[in-house]
Protein backbone atom coordinates (compact mmCIF):
# COMPACT_ATOMS: atom_id res chain seq x y z
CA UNK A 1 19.62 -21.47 0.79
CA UNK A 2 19.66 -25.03 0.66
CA UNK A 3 21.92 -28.19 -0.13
CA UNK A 4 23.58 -25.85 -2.53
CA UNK A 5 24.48 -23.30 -0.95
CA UNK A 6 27.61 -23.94 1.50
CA UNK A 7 27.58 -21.09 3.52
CA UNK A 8 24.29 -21.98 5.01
CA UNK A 9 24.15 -25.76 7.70
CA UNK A 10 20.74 -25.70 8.40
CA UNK A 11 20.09 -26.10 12.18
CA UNK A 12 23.44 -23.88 12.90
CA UNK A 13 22.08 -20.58 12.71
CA UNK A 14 21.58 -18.01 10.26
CA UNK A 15 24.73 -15.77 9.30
CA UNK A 16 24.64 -12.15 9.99
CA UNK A 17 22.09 -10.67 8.46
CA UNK A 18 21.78 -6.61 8.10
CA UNK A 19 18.59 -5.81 7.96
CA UNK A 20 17.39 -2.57 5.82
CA UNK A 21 17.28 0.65 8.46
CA UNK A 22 13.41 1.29 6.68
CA UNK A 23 12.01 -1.84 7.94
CA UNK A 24 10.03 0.15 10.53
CA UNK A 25 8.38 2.71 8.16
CA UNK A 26 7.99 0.01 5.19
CA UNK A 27 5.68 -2.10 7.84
CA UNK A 28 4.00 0.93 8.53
CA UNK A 29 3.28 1.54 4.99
CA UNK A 30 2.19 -2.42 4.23
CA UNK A 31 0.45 -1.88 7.11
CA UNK A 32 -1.93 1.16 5.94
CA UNK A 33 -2.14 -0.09 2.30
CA UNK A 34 -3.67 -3.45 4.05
CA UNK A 35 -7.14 -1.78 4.56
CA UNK A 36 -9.79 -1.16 2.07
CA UNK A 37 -10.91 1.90 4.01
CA UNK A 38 -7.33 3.49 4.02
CA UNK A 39 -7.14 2.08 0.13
CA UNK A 40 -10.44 4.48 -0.34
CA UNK A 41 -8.85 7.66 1.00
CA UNK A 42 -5.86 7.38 -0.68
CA UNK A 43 -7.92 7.02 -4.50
CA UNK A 44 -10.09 9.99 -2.94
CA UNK A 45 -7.00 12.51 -2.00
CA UNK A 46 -4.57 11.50 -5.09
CA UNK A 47 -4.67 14.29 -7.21
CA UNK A 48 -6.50 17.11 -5.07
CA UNK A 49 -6.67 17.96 -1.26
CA UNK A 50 -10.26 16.90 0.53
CA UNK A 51 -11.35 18.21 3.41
CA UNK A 52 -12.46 15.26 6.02
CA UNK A 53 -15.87 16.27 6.01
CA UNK A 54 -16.79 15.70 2.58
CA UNK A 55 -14.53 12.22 3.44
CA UNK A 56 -17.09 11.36 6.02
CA UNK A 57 -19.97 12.06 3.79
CA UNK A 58 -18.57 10.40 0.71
CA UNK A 59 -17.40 6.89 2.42
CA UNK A 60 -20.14 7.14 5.21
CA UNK A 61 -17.96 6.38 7.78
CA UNK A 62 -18.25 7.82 11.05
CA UNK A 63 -15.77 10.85 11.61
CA UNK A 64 -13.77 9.20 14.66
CA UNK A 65 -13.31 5.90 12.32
CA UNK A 66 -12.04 7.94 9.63
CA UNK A 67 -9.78 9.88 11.72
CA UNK A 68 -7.96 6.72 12.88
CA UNK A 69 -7.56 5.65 8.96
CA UNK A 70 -6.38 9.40 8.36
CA UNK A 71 -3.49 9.09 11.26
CA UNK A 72 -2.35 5.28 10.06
CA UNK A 73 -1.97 7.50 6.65
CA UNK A 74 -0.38 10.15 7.89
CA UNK A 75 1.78 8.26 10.34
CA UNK A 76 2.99 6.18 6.99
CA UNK A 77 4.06 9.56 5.28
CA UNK A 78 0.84 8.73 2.67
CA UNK A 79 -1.06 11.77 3.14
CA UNK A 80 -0.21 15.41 4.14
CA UNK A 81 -3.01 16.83 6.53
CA UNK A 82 -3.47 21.07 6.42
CA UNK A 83 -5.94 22.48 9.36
CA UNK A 84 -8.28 25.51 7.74
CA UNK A 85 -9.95 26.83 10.96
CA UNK A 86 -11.85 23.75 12.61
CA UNK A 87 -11.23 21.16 9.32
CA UNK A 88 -8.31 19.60 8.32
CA UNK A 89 -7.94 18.53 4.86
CA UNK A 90 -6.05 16.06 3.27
CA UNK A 91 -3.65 14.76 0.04
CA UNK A 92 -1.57 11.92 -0.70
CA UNK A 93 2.08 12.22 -1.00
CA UNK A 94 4.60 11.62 -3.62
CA UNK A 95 4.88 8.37 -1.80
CA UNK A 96 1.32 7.26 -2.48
CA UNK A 97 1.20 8.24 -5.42
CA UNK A 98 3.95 6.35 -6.53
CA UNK A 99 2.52 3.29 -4.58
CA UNK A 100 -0.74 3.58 -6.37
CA UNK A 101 0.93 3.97 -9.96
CA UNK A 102 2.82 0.59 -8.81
CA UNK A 103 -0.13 -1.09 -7.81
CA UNK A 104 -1.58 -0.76 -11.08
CA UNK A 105 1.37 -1.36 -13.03
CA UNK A 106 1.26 -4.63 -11.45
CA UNK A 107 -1.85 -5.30 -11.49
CA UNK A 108 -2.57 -4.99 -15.16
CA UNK A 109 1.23 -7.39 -15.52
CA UNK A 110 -0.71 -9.56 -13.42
CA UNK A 111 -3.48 -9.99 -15.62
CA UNK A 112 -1.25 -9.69 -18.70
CA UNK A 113 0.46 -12.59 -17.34
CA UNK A 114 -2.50 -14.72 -16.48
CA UNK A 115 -4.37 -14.04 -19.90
CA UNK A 116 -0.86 -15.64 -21.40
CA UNK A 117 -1.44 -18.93 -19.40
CA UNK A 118 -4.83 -19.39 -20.20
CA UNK A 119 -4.24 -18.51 -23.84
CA UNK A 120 -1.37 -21.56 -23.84
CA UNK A 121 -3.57 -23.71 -21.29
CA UNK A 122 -6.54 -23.59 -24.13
CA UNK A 123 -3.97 -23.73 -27.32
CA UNK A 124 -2.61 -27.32 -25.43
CA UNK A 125 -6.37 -28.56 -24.32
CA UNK A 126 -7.54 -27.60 -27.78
């Protein structure tokens, strides 16, 4: 969108534009990935359920703090929640898992990527 594109006159609107029907459950999954806490959980409950006590001892978080991180989860479709008599435990879902695989995909491109630049950056300085 700029001089070259004809269909857009800047200060004469923006054409239609359809946005994705997901929008609302994509921001609420950007939205529970942005917290280190949340980021925690999901590492802890990827490849076995957890019950939320043994959450609260291992991240020493008080239980009504991790409860809140546990619903944003939950609410984002990243975690399934079972209740055994007074405990509920917890897994990721498909979802998260896929997420997390991403992540780290990306991550490690990421640094692929930046270890190529600083190879060429030394290779021109040197």
């Amino acid at each position: 969108m700029g001089e070259s594109d004809p269909a857009y006159d800047c200060c004469r609107g923006i054409p239609a534009v359809a946005f994705p029907e997901s929008l609302g459950r994509d921001a609420r999954v950007f939205k529970a990935l942005g917290d280190e806490t949340r980021l925690k959980l999901l590492h802890l409950v990827r490849h076995r359920e957890i019950c939320v006590c043994d959450l609260v001892d291992t991240l020493e978080v008080p239980q009504g703090t991790l409860s809140h991180h546990l619903a944003v989860l939950h609410q984002a479709g990243l975690v399934t929640t079972r209740k055994e008599g007074r405990w509920n435990h917890y897994q990721a879902t498909a979802l998260a898992e896929g997420l997390l695989i991403h992540m780290t995909e990306v991550e490690r491109s990421a640094k692929g990527e930046e270890g190529k630049r600083r190879r060429r950056s030394v290779r021109k300085t040197g």
